[in-house]
N, C-alpha and C. Protein backbone atom coordinates (compact mmCIF):
# COMPACT_ATOMS: atom_id res chain seq x y z
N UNK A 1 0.83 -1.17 0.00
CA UNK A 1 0.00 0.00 0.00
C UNK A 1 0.88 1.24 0.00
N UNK A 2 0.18 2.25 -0.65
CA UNK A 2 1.36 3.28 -0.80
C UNK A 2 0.69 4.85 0.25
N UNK A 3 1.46 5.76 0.62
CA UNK A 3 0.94 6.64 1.25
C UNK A 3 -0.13 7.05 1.02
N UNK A 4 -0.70 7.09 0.13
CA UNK A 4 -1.41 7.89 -0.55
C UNK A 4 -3.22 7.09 -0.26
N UNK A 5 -2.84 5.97 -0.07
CA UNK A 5 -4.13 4.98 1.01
C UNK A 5 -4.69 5.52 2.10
N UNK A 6 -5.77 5.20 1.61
CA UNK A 6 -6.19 6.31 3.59
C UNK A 6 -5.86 5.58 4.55
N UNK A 7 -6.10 6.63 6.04
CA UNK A 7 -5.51 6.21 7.14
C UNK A 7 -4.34 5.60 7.28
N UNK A 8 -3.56 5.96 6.82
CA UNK A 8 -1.87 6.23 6.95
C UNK A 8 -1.79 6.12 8.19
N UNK A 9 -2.10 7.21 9.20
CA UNK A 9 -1.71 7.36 11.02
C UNK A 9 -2.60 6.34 11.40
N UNK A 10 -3.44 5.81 11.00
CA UNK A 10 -4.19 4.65 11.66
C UNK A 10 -3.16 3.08 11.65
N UNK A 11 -2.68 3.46 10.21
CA UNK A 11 -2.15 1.70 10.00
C UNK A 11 -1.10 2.05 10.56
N UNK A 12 -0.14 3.08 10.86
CA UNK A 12 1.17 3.21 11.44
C UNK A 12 1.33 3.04 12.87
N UNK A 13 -0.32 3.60 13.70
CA UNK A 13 -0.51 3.60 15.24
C UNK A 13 -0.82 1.62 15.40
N UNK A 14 -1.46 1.39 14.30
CA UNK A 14 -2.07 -0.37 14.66
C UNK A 14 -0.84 -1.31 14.52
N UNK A 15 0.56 -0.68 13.51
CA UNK A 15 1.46 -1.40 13.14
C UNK A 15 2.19 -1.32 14.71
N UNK A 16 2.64 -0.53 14.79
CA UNK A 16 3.32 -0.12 15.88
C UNK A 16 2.84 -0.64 16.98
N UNK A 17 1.73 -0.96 16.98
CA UNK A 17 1.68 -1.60 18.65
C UNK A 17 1.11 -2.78 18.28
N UNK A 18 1.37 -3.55 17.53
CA UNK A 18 1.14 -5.00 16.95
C UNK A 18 2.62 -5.30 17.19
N UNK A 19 4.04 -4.25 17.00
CA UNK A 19 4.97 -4.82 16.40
C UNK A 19 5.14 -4.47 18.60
N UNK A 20 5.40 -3.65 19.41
CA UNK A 20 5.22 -3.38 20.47
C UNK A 20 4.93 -4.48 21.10
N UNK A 21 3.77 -5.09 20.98
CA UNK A 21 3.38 -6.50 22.03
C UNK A 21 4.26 -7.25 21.89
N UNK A 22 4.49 -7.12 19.97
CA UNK A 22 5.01 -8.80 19.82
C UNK A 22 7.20 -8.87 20.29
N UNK A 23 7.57 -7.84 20.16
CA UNK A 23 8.72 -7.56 19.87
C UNK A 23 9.42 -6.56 21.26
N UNK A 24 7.91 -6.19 21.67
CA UNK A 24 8.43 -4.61 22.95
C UNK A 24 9.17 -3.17 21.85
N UNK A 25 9.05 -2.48 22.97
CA UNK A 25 9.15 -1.25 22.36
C UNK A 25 10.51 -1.18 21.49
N UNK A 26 11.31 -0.87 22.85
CA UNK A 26 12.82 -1.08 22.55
C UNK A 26 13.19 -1.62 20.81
N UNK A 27 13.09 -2.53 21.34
CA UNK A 27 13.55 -3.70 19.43
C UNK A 27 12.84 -3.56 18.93
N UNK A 28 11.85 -2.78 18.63
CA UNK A 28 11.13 -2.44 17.03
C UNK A 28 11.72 -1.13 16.89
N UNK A 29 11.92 -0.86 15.73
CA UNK A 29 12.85 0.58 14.55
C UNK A 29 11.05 1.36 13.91
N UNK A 30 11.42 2.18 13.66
CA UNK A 30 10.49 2.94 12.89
C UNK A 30 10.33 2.22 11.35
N UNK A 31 11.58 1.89 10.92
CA UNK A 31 11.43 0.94 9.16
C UNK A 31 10.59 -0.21 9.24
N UNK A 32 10.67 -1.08 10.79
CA UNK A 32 9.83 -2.07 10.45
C UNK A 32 8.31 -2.01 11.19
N UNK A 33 7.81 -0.70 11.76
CA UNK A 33 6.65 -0.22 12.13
C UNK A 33 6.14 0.33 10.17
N UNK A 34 6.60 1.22 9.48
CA UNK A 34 6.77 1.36 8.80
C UNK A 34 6.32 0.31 7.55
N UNK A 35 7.07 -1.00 7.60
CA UNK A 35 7.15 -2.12 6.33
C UNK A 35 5.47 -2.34 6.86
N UNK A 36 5.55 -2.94 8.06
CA UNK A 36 4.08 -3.99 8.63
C UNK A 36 3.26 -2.78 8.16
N UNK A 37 3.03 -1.34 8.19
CA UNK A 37 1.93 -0.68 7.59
C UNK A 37 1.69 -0.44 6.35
N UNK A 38 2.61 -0.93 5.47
CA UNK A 38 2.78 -0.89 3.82
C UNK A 38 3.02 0.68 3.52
N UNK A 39 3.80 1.24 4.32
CA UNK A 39 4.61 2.72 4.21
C UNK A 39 5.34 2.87 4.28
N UNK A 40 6.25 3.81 3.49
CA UNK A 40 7.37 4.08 3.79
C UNK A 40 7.79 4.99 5.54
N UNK A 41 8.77 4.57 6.07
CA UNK A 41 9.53 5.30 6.68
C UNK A 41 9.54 7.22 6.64
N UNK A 42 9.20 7.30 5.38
CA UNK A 42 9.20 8.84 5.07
C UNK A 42 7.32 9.45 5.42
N UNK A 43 6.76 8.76 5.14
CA UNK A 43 5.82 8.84 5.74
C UNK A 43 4.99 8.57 7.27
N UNK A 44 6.15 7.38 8.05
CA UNK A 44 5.83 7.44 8.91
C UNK A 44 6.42 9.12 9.71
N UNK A 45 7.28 9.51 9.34
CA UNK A 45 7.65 10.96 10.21
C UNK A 45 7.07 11.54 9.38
N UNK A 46 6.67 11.84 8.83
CA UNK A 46 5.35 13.34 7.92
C UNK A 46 3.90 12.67 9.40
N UNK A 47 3.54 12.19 9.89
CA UNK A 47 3.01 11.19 11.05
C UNK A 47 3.34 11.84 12.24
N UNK A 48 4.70 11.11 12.58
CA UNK A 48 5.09 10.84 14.07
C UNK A 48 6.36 11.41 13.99
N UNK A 49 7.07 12.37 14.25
CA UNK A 49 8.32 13.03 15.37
C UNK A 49 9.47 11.43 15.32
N UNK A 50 8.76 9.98 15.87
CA UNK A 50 9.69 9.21 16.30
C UNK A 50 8.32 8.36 16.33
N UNK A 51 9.36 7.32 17.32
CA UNK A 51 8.19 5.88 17.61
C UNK A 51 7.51 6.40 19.00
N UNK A 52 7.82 6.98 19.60
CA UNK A 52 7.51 7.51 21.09
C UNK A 52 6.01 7.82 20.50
N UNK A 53 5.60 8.38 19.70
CA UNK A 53 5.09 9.49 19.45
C UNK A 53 3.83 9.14 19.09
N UNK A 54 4.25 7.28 18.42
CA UNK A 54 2.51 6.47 18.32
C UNK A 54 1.69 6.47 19.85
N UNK A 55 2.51 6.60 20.84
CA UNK A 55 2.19 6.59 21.83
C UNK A 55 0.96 7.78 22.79
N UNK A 56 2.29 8.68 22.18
CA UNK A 56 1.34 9.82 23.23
C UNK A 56 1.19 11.22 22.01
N UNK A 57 0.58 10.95 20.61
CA UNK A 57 0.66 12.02 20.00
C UNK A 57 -0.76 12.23 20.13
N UNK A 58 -1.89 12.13 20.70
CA UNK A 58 -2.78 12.43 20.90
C UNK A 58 -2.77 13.63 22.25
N UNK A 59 -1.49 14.03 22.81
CA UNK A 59 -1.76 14.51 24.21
C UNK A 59 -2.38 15.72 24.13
N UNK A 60 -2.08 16.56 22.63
CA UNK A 60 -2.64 18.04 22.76
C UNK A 60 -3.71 18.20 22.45
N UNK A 61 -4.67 16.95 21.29
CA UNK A 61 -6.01 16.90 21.75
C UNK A 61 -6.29 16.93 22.94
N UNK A 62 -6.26 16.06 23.90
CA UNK A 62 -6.67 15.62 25.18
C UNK A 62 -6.49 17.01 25.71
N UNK A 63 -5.46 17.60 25.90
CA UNK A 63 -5.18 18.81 26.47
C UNK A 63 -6.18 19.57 26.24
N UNK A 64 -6.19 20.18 25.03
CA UNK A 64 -7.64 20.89 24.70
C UNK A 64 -9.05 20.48 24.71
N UNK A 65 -9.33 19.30 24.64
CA UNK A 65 -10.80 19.03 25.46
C UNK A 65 -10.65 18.93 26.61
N UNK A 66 -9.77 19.09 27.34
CA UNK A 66 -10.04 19.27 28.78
C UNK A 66 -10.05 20.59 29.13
N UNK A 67 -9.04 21.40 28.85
CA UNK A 67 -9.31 22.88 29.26
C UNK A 67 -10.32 23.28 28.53
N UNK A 68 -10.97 23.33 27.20
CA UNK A 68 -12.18 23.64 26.47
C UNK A 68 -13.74 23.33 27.83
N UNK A 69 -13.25 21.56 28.09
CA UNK A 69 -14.34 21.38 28.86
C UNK A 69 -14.64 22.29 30.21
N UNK A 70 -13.34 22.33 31.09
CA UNK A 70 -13.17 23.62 32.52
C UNK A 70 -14.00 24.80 31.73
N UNK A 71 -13.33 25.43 30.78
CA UNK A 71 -13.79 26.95 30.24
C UNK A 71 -15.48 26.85 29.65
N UNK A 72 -15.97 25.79 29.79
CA UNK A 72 -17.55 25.71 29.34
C UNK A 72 -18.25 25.45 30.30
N UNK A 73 -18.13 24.99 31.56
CA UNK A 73 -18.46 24.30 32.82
C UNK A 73 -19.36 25.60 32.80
N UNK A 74 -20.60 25.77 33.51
CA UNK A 74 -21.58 26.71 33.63
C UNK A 74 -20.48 27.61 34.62
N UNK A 75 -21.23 29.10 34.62
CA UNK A 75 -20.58 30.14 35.09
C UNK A 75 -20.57 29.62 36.57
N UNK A 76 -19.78 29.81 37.57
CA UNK A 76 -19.95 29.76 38.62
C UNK A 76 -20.09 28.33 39.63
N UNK A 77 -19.53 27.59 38.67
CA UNK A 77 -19.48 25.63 39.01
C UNK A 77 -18.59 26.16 39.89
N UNK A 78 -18.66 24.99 40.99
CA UNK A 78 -17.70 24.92 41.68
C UNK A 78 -16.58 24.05 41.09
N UNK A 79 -15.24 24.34 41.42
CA UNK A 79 -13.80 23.76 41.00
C UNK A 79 -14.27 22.10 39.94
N UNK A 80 -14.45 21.18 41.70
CA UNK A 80 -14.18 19.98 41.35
C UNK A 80 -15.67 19.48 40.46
N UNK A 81 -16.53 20.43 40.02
CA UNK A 81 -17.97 20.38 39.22
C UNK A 81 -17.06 20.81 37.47
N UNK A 82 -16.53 21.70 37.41
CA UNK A 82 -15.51 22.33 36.29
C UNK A 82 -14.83 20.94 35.66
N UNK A 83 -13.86 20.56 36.98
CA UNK A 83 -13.25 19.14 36.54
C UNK A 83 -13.87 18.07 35.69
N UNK A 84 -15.72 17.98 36.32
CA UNK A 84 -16.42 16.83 36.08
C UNK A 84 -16.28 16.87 34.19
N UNK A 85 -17.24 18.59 34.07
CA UNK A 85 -17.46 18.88 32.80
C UNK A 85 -15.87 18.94 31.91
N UNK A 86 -14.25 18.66 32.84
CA UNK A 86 -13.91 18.41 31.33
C UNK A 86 -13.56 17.02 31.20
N UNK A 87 -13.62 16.28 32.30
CA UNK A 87 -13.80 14.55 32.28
C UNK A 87 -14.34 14.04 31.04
N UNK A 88 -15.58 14.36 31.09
CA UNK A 88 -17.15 14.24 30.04
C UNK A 88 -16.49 15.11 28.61
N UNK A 89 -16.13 15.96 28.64
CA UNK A 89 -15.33 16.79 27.69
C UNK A 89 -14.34 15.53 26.91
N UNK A 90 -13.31 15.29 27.39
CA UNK A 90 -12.33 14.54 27.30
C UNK A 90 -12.47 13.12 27.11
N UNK A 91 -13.71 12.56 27.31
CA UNK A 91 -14.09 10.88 27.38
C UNK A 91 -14.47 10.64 25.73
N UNK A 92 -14.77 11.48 25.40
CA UNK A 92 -15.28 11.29 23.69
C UNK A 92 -14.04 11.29 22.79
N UNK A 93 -13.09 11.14 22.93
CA UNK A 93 -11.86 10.87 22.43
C UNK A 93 -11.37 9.56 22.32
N UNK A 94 -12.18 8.84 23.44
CA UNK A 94 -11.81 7.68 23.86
C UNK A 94 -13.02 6.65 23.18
N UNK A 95 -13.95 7.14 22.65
CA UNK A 95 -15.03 6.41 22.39
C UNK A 95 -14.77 5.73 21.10
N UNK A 96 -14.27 3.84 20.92
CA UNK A 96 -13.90 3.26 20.17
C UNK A 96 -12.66 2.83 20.28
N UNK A 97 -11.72 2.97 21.46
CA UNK A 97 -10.25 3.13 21.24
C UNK A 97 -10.46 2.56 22.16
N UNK A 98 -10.48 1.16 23.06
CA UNK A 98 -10.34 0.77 23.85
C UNK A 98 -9.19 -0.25 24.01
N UNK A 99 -9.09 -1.07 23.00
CA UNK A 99 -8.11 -1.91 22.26
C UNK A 99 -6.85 -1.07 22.40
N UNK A 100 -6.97 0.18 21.76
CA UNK A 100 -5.39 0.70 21.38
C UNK A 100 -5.35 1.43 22.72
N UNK A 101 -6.13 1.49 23.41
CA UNK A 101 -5.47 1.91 25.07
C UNK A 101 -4.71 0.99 25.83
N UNK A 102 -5.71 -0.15 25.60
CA UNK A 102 -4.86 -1.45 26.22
C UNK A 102 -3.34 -1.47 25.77
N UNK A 103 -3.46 -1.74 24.20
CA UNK A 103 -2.12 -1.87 23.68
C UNK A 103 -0.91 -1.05 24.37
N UNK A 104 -1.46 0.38 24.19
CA UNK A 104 -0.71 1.51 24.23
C UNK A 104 -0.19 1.53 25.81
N UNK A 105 -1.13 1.12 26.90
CA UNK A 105 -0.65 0.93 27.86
C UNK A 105 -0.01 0.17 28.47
N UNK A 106 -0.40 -1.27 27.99
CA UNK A 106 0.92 -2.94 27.95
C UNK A 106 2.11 -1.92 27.68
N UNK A 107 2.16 -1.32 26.11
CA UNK A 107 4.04 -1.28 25.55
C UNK A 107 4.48 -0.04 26.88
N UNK A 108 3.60 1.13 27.51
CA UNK A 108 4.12 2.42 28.30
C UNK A 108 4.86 1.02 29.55
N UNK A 109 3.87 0.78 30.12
CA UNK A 109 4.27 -0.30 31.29
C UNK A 109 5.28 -1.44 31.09
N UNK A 110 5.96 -1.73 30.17
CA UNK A 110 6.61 -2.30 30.40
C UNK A 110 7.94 -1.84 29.74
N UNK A 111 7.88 0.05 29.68
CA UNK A 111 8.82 0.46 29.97
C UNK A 111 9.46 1.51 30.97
N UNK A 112 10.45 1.68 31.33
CA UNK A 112 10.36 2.88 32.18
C UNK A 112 10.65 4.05 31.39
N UNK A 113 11.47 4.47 30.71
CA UNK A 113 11.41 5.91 30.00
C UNK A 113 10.10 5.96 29.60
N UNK A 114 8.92 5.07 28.88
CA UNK A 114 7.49 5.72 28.08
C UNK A 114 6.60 5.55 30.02
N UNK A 115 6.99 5.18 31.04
CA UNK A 115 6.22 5.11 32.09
C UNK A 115 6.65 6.87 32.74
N UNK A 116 8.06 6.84 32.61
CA UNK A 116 8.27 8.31 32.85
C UNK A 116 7.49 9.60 31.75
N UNK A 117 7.66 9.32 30.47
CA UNK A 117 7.06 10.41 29.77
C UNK A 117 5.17 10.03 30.38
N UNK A 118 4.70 9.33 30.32
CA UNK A 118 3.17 9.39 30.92
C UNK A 118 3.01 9.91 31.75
N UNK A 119 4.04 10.12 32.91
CA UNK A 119 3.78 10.93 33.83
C UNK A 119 4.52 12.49 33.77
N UNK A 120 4.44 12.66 32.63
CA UNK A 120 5.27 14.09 32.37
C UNK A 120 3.97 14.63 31.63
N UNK A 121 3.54 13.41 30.82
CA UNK A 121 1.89 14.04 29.77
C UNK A 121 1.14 15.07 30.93
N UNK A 122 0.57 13.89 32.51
CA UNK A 122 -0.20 13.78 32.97
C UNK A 122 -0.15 15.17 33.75
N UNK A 123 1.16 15.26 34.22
CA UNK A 123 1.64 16.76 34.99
C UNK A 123 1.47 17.77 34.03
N UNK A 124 1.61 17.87 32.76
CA UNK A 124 1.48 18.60 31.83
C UNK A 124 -0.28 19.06 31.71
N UNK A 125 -1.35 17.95 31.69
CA UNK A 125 -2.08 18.12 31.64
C UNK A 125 -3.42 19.00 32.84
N UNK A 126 -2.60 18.11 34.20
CA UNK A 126 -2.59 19.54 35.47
C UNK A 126 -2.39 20.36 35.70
N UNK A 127 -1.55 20.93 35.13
CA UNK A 127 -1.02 22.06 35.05
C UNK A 127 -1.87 22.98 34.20
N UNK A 128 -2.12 22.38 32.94
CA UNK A 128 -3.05 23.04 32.15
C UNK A 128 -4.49 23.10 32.61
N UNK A 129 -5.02 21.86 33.37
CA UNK A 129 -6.37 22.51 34.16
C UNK A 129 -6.29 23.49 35.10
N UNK A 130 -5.00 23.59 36.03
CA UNK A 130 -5.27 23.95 37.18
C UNK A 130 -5.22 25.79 36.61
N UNK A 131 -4.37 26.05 35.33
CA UNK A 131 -4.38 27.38 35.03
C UNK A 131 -5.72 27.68 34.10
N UNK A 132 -6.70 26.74 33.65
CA UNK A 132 -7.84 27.11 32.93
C UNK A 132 -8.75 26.99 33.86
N UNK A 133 -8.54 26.35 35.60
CA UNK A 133 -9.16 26.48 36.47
C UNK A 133 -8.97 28.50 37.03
N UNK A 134 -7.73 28.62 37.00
CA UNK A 134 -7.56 30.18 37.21
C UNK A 134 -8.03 31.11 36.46
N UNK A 135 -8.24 30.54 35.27
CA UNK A 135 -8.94 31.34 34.63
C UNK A 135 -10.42 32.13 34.42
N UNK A 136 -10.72 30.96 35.35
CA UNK A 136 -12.51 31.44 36.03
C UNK A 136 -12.58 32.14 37.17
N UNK A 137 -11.47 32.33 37.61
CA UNK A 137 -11.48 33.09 38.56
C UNK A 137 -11.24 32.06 40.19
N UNK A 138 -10.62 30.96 40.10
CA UNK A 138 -10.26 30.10 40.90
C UNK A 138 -9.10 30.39 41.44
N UNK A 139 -8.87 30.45 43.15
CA UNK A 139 -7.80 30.42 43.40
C UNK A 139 -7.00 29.56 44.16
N UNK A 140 -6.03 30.01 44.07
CA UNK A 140 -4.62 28.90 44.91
C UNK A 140 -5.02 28.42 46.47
N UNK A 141 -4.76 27.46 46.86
CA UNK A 141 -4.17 26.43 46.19
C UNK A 141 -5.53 25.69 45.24
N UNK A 142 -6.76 25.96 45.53
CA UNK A 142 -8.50 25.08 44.97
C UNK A 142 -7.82 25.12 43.23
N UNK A 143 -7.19 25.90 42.97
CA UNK A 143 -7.14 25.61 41.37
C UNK A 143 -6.35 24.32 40.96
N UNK A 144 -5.29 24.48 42.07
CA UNK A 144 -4.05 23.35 41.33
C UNK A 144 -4.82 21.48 42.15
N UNK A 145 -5.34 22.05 42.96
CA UNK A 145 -5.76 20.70 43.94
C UNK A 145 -6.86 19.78 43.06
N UNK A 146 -7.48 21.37 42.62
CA UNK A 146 -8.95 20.30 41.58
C UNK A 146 -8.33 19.89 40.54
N UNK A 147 -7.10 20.27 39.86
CA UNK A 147 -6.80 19.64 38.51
C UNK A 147 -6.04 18.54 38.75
N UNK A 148 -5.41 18.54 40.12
CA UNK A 148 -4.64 17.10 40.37
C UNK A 148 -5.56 15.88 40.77
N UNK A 149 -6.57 16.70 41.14
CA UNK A 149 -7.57 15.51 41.87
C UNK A 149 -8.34 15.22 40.34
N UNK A 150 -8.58 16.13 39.10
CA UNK A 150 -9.18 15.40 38.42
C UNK A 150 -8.16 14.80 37.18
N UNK A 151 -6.81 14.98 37.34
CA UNK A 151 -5.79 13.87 36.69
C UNK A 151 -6.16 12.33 37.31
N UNK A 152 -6.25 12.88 38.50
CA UNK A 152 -6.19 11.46 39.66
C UNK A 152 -7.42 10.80 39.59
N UNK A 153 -8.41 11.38 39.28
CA UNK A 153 -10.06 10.48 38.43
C UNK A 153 -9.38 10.02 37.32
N UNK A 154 -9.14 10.55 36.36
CA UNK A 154 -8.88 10.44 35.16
C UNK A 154 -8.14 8.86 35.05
N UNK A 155 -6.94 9.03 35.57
CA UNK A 155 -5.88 7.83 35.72
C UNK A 155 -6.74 6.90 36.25
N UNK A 156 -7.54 6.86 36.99
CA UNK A 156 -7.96 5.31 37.98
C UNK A 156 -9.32 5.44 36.80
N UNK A 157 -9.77 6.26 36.40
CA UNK A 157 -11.27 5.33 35.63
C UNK A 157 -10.15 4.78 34.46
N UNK A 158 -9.52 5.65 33.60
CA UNK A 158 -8.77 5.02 32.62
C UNK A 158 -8.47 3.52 33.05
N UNK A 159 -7.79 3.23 33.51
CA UNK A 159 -6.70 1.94 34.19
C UNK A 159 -7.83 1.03 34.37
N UNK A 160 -9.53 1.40 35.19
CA UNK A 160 -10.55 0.68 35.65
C UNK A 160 -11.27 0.79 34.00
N UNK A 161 -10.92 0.88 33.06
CA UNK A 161 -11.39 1.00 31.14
C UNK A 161 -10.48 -0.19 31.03
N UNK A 162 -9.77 0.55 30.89
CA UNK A 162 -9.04 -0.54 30.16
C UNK A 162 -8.81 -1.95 30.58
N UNK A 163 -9.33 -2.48 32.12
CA UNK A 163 -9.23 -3.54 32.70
C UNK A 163 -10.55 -4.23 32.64
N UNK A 164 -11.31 -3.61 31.72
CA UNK A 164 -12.88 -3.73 32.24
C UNK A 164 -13.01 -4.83 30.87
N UNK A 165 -14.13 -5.20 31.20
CA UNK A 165 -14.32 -6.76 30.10
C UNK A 165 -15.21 -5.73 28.52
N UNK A 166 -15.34 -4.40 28.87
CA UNK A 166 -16.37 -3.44 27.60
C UNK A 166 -17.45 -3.22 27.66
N UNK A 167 -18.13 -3.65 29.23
CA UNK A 167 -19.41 -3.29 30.08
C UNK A 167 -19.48 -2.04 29.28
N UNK A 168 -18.55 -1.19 30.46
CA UNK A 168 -18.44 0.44 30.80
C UNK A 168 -17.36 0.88 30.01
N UNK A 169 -18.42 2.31 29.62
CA UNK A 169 -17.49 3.18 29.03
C UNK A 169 -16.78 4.16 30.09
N UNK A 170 -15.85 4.87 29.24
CA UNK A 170 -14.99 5.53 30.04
C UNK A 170 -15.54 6.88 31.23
N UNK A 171 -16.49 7.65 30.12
CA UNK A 171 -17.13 8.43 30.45
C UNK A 171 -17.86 8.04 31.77
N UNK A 172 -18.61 6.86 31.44
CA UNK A 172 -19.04 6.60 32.69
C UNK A 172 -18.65 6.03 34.45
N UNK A 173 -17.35 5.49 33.75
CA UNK A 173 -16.24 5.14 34.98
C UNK A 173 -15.79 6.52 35.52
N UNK A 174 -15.56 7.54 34.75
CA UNK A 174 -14.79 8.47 35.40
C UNK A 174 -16.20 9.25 36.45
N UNK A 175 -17.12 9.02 36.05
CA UNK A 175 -17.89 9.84 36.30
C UNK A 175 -18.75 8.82 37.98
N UNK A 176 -18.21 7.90 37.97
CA UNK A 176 -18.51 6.73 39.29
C UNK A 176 -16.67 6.93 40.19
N UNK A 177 -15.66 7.73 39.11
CA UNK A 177 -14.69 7.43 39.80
C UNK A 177 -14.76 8.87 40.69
N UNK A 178 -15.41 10.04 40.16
CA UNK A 178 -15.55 11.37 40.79
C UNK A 178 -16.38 11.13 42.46
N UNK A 179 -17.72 10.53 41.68
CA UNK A 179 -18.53 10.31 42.51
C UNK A 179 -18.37 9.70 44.37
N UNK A 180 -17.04 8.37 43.64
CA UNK A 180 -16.53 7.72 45.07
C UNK A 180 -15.81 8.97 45.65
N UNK A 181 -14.57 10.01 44.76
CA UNK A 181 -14.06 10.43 45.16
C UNK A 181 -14.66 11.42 46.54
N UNK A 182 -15.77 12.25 46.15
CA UNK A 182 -16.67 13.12 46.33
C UNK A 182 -16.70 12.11 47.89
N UNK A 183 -17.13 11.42 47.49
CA UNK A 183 -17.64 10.35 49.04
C UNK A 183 -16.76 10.68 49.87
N UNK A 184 -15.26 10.11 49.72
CA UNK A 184 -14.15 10.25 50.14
C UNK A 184 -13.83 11.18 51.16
N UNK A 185 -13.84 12.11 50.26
CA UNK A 185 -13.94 14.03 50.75
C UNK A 185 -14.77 14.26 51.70
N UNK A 186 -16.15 13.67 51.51
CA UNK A 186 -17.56 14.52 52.48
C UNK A 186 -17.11 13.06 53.85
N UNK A 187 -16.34 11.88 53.96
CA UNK A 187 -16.26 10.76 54.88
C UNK A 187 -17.06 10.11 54.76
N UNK A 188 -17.37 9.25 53.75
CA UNK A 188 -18.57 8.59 53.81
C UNK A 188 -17.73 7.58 53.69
């Protein structure tokens, strides 16, 4: 198949973590992520930066439906209500991709440099709520606390997705993972 086939970044993200399970990260090259998608190499970087990149090149979507979701939250939500709406914001990204989460998360976990960059995404992505939390007029420390606490939903419904037999969607885990949290908080 030649570039010019659709979904190019589809067969390069499916090659890549076909070649990932079978081979691990490490010992697969970009040429033979590349061959298994019937593309050239030159097309996989018009794509991807590197191989890292099948990984986490989705982060600045994610980024922006989450701060999009904080900045739409009705006027006057409270913090960890802001969080909810960009949870729900951010879960529709995920709708169909359950498979390549799994994948994507087997090859991160069973390395440590892609286990370190996940947690560089994730701080990255707190950071960016907790300042689109300031932006409503939220302050220190309630801005940075609600965006860590809703990384920290985020991560445990994700992890409780991807472990799940395809009952539940994501949206709805995160939104049972807020809920316990909430419990948590009030001592229940």
């Amino acid at each position: 198949m030649g570039r010019w086939e659709p979904n190019a970044r589809g067969r390069l993200e499916q090659a890549a973590l076909e070649l990932y399970g079978e081979r691990g990260y490490e010992q697969t090259t970009v040429a033979e992520i590349a061959k298994r998608a019937g593309l050239t190499e030159r097309t996989f970087f018009r794509h991807f930066a590197d191989k890292r990149e099948v990984l986490f090149g989705g982060a600045g979507a994610l980024q922006e439906l989450f701060v999009t979701g904080v900045a739409d939250a009705p006027e006057g939500a409270p913090p960890i209500d802001a969080m909810a709406a960009a949870l729900d914001a951010a879960a529709g990204l995920f709708v169909g991709r359950r498979e390549f989460a799994r994948r994507r998360w087997a090859a991160i976990a069973a390395n440590a440099d892609l286990r370190e960059r996940e947690l560089i995404k994730l701080a990255s992505l707190a950071a960016a709520l907790a300042e689109a939390l300031r932006g409503r007029g939220v302050a220190e420390p309630a801005a940075s606390l609600a965006a860590e606490v809703g990384i920290g939903v985020f991560r445990v419904a994700c992890q409780r997705w991807i472990e799940d037999s395809g009952e539940l969607d994501l949206a709805q885990l995160m939104r049972e993972s807020l809920a316990v949290l909430k419990a948590v908080a009030a001592g229940n």
